[in-house]
Protein backbone atom coordinates (compact mmCIF):
# COMPACT_ATOMS: atom_id res chain seq x y z
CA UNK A 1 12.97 -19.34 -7.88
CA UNK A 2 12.06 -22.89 -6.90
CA UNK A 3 14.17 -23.93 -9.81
CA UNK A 4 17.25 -22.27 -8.51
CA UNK A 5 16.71 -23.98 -5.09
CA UNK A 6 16.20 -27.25 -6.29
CA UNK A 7 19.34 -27.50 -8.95
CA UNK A 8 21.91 -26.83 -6.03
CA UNK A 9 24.11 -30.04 -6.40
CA UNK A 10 23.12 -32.66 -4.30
CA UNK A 11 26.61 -33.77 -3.24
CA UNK A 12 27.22 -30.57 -0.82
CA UNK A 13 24.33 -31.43 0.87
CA UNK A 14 25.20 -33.38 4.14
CA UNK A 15 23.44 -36.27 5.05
CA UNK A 16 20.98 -34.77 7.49
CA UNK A 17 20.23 -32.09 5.36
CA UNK A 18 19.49 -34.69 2.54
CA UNK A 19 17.36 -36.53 4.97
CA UNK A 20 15.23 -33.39 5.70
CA UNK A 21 15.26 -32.49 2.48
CA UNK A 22 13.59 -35.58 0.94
CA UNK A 23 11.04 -35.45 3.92
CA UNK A 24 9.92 -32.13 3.12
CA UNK A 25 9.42 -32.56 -0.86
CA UNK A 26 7.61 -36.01 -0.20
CA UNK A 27 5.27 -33.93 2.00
CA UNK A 28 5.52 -31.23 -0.41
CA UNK A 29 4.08 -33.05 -3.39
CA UNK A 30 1.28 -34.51 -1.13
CA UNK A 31 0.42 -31.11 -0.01
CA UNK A 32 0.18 -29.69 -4.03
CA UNK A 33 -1.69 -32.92 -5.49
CA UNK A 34 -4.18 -31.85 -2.69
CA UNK A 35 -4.00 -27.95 -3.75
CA UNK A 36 -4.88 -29.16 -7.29
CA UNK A 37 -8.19 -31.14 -6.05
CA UNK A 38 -9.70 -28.69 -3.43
CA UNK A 39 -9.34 -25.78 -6.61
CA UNK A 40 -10.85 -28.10 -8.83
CA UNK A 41 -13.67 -29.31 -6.61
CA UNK A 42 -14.34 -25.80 -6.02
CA UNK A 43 -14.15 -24.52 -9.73
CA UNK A 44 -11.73 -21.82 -9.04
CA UNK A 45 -10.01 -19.62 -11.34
CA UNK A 46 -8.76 -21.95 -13.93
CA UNK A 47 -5.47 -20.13 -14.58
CA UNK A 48 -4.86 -20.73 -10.76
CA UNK A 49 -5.53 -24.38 -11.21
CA UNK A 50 -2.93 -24.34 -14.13
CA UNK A 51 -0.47 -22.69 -12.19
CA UNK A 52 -0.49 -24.76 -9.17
CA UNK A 53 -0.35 -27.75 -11.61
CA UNK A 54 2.72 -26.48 -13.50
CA UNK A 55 4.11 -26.05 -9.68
CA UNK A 56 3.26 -29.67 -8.87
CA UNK A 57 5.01 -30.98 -12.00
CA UNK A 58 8.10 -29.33 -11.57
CA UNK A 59 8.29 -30.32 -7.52
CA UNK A 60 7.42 -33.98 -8.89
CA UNK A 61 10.04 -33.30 -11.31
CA UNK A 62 12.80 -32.13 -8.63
CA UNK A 63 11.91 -34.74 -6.06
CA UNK A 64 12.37 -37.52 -8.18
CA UNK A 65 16.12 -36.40 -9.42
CA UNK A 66 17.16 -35.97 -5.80
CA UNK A 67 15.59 -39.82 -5.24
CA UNK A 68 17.50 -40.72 -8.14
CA UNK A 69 20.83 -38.79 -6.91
CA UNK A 70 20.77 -40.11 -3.95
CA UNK A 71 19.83 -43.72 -4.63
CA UNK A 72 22.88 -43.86 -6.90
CA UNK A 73 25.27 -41.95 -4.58
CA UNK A 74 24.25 -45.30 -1.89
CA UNK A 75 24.90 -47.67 -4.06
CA UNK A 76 28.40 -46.44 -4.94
């Protein structure tokens, strides 16, 4: 589902939204590298761990093609 969110094309986003946007993955990816180290630290379920891992890649993943969108789109 996340993927479906995240491949929307960046150009009908308005600037605001775009703002928000990038605010809320940055955040986002904080909040999963720390999911990954409390389940580790506590030695839960392993498939969880794996799971919240493949989540964290593919957020990493998104954010960083939105960055990249938008950093060309301002120098245009």
């Amino acid at each position: 589902m996340e993927q479906v969110h995240f491949s929307k094309q960046d150009d009908r986003r308005s600037p605001a939204l775009r703002q928000d946007l990038d605010f809320i993955l940055r955040h986002a990816v904080r909040l999963l590298h720390a999911t990954v180290d409390v389940m580790s630290s506590n030695r839960w379920d392993m498939l969880k761990k794996v799971r919240e891992m493949d989540l964290e890649e593919e957020v990493e993943t998104r954010v960083n093609i939105i960055l990249s969108m938008e950093d060309d789109a301002r120098s245009k």
